[in-house]
Structures are given as structure tokens and as C-alpha cells.
C-alpha atoms as a PDB file:
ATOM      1  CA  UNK A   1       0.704   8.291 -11.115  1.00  0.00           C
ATOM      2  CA  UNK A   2       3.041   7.075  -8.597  1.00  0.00           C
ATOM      3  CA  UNK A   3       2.801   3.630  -7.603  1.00  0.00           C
ATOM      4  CA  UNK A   4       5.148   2.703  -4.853  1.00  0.00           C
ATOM      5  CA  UNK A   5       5.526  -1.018  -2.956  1.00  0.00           C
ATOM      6  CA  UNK A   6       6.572  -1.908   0.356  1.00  0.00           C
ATOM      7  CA  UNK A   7       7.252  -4.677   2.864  1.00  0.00           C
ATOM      8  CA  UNK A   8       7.517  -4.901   6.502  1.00  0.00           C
ATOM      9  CA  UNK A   9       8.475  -8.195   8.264  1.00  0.00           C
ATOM     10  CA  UNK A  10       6.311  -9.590  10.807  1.00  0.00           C
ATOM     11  CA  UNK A  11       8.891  -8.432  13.272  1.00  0.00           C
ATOM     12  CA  UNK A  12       9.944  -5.449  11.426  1.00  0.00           C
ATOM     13  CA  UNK A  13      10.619  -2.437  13.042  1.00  0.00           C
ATOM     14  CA  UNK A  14       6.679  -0.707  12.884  1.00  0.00           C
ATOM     15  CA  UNK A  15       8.251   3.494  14.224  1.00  0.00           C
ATOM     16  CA  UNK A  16      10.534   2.658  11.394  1.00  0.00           C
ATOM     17  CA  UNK A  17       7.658   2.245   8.826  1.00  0.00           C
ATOM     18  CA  UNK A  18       5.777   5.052  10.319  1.00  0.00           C
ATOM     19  CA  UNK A  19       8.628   7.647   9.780  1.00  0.00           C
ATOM     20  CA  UNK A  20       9.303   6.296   6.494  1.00  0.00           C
ATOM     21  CA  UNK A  21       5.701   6.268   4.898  1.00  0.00           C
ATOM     22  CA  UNK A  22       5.621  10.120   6.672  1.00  0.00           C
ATOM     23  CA  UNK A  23       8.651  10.466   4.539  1.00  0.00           C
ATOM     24  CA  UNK A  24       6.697   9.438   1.519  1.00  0.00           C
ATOM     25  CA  UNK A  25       4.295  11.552   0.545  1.00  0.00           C
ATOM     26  CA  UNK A  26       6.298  14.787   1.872  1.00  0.00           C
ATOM     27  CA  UNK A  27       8.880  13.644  -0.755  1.00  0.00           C
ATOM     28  CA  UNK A  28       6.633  13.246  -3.832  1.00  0.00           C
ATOM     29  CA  UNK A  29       4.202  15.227  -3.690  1.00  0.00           C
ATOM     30  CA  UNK A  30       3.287  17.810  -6.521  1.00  0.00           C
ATOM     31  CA  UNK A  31      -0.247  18.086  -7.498  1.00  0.00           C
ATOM     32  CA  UNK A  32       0.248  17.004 -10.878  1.00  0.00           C
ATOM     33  CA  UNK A  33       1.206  13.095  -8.888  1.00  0.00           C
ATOM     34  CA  UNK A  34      -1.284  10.584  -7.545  1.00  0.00           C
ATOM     35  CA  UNK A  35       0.333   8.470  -5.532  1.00  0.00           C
ATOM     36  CA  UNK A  36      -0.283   4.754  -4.781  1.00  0.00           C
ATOM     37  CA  UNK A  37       1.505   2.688  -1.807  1.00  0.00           C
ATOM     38  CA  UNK A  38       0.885  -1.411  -2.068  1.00  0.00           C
ATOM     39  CA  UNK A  39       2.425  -4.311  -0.554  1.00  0.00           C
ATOM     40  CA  UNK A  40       2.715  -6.091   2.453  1.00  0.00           C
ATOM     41  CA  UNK A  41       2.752  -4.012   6.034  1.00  0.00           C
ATOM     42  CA  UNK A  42       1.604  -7.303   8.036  1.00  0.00           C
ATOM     43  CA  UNK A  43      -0.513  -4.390   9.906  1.00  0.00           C
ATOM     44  CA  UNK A  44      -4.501  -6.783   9.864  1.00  0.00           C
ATOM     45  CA  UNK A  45      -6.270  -4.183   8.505  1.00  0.00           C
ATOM     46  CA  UNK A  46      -9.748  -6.209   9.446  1.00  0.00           C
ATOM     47  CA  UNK A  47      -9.438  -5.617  13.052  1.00  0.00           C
ATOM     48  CA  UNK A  48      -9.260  -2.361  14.799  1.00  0.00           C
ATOM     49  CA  UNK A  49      -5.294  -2.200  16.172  1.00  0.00           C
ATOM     50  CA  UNK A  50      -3.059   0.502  17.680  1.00  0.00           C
ATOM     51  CA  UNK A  51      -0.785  -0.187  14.618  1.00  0.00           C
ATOM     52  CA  UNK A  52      -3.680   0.526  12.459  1.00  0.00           C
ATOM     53  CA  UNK A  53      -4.785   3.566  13.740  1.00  0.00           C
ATOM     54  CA  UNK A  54      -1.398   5.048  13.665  1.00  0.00           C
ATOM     55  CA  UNK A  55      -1.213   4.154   9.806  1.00  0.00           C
ATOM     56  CA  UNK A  56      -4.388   5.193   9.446  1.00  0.00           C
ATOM     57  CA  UNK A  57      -3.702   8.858  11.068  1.00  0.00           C
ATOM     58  CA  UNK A  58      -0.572   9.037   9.655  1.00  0.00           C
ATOM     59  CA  UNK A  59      -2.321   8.514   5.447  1.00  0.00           C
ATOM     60  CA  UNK A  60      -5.189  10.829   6.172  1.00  0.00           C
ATOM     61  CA  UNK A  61      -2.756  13.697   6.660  1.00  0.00           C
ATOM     62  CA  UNK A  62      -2.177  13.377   2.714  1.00  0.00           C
ATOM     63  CA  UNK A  63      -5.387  12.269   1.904  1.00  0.00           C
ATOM     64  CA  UNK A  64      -4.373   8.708   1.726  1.00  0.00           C
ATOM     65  CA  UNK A  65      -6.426   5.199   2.845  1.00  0.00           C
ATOM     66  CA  UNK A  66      -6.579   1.586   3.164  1.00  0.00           C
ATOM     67  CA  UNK A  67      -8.625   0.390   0.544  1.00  0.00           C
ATOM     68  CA  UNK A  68      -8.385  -3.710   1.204  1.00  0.00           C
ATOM     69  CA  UNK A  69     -11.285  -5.280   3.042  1.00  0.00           C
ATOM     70  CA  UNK A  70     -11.030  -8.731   2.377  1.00  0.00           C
ATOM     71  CA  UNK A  71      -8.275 -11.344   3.650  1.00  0.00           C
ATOM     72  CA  UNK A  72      -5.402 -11.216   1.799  1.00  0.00           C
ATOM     73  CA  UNK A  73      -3.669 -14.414   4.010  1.00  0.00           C
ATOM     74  CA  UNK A  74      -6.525 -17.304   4.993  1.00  0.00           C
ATOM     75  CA  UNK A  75      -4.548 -20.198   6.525  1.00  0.00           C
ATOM     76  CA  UNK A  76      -6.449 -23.156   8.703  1.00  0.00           C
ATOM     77  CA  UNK A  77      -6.406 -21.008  11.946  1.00  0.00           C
ATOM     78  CA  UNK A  78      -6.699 -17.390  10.861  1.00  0.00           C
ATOM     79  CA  UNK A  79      -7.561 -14.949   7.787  1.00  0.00           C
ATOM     80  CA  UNK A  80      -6.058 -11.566   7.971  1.00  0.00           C
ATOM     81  CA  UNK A  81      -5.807  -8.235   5.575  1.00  0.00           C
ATOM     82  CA  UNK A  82      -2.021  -7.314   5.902  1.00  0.00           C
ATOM     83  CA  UNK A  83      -1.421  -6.211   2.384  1.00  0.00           C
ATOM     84  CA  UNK A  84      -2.852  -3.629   1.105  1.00  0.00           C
ATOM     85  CA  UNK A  85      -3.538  -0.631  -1.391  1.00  0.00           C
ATOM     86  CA  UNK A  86      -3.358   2.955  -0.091  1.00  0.00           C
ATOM     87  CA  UNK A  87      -4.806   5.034  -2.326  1.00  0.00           C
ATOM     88  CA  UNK A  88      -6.014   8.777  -2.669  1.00  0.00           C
ATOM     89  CA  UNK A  89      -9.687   8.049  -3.128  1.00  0.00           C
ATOM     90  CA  UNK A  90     -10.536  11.643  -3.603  1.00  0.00           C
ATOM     91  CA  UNK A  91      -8.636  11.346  -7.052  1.00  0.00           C
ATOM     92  CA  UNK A  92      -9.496   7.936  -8.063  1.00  0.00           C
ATOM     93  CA  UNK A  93     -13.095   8.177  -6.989  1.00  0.00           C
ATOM     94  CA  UNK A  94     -13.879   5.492  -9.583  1.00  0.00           C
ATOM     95  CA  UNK A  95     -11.731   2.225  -8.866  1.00  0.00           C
ATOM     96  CA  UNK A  96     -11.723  -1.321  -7.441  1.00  0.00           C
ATOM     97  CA  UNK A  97     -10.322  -3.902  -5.999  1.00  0.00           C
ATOM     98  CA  UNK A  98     -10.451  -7.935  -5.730  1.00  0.00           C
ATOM     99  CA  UNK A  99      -8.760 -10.561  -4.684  1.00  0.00           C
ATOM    100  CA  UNK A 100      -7.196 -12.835  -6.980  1.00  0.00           C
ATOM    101  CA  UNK A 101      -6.083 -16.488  -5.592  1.00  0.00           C
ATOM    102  CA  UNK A 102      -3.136 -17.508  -7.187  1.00  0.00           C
ATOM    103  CA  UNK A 103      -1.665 -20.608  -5.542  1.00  0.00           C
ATOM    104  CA  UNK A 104       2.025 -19.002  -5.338  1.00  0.00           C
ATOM    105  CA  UNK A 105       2.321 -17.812  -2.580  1.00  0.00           C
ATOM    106  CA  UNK A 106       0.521 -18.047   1.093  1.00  0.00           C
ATOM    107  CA  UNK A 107      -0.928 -14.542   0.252  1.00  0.00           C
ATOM    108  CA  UNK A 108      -3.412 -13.848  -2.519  1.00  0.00           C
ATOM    109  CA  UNK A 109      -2.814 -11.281  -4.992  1.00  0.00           C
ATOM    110  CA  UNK A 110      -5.054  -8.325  -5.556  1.00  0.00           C
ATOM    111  CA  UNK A 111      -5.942  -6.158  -8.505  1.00  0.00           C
ATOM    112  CA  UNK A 112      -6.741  -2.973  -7.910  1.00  0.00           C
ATOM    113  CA  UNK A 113      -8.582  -1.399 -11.015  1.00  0.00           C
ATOM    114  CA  UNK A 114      -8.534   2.514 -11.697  1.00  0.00           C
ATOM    115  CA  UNK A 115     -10.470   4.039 -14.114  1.00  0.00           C
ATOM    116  CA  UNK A 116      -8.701   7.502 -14.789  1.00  0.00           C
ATOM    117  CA  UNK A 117      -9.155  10.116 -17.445  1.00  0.00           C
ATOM    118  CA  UNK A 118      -5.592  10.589 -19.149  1.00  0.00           C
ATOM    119  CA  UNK A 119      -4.487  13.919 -20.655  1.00  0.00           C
ATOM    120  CA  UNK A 120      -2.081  14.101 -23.423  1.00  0.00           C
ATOM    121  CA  UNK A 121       0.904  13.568 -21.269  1.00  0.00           C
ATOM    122  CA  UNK A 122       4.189  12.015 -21.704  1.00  0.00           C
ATOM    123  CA  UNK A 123       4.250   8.582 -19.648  1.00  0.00           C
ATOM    124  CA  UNK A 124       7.353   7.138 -18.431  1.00  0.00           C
ATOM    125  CA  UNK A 125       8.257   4.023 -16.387  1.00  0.00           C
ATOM    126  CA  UNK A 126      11.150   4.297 -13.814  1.00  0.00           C
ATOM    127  CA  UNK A 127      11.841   1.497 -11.822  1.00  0.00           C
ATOM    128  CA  UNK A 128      13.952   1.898  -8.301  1.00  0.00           C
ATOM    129  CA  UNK A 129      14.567  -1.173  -6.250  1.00  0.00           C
ATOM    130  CA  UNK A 130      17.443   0.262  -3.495  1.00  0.00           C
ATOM    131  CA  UNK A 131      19.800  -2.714  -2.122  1.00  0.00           C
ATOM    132  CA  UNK A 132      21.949  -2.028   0.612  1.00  0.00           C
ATOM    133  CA  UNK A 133      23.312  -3.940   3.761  1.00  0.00           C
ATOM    134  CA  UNK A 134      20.617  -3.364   5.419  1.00  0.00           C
ATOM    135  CA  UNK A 135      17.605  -4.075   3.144  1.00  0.00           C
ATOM    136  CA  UNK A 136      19.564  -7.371   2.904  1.00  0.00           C
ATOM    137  CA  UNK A 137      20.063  -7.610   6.215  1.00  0.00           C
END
């Protein structure tokens, strides 16, 4: 398994998120890989947008989807689903997910819960968090 996070500002670039979860999958993929994309795209996935549907064409190319459908961000004027789990649901056909509030932070966490059989294979944790100028930036 593959779990990968992301973040988009509110006024991030959105073409520049589209080409670079395309870039994703096309990158990792191998059969023996189930790949898992969280974080925060600030894309509402509880309302139908143009920002959405291009996501959402975009992930069912590799079999990927939005599984969040509750608000993630609930403030006095609005609640809104911007982060998110994308998941291939036809390999994790067993799995959920909840919110958790967690006072930290003016989004709530979420667990997402997969229930997996594991083969006798070796496991190993690699961490990459890339900083450049322009990450910083």
C-alpha cells in the first residue's frame, strides 16, 4: 500500500494539481501497489463543481474515488468536504471512514479504516517530504 498526502491552497494553482495527481498514479503504479491519496485539495466535495468533476474524471481513469461525504470544515457560515481520501474501492471493498473532531485545527480529522488480507510480505515504511523554493514559497 501506498499512502500518499497532499495540499492545495485555497488559491493554489487547481491545472497544477490536475497534472500532478495525473502524474501520480502513472508513476506508481504496479499491480502489486494500492494506492491511497489524502489530504486537503480545498475542492467541496459535497456540492457538484467543475473542479470536482475534473478530479473526479481525472481518478476514475485509475480506478480511483472520493470517498469523504461528510464536512470535514463546519465554521458558523458554512460546512464543506475539502479533504479527502481517494481510494481504489475495487481493492479495498471492505473499509470506512469517520470523522473524528479534534479541536486542533479548523478541520476535523478523519480515519479511514481498511480491512485488508496481508500476505507474507516484507513491509517497509519510507517517508518523502520534498522541500524546495517553491513548496516554501
Amino acid at each position: 500500500m501506498c499512502v500518499l498526502t497532499i495540499y492545495r491552497a485555497p488559491s493554489g494553482n487547481f491545472a497544477y494539481i490536475l497534472q500532478n495527481l495525473d502524474n501520480v498514479p502513472k508513476t506508481l503504479y504496479t499491480p502489486s501497489i494500492h494506492l491511497v491519496i489524502c489530504g486537503d485539495m480545498n475542492i467541496n466535495y459535497l456540492v457538484e463543481n467543475e473542479q470536482k468533476r475534473h478530479i473526479d474524471n481525472l481518478l476514475l481513469m485509475y480506478n480511483l474515488t472520493g470517498i469523504v461525504d461528510f464536512p470535514t470544515r463546519i465554521s458558523h457560515t458554512s460546512a464543506t468536504a475539502i479533504d479527502n481520501f481517494i481510494n481504489e474501492i475495487s481493492c479495498f471493498e471492505d473499509y470506512s471512514v469517520i470523522p473524528l473532531a479534534n479541536d486542533l485545527s479548523d478541520h476535523d480529522a478523519q480515519i479511514l479504516t481498511i480491512k485488508a488480507s496481508v500476505q507474507n510480505q516484507s513491509h517497509r515504511l519510507k517517508t518523502i517530504r520534498k522541500v524546495d523554493k517553491h513548496k516554501i514559497n
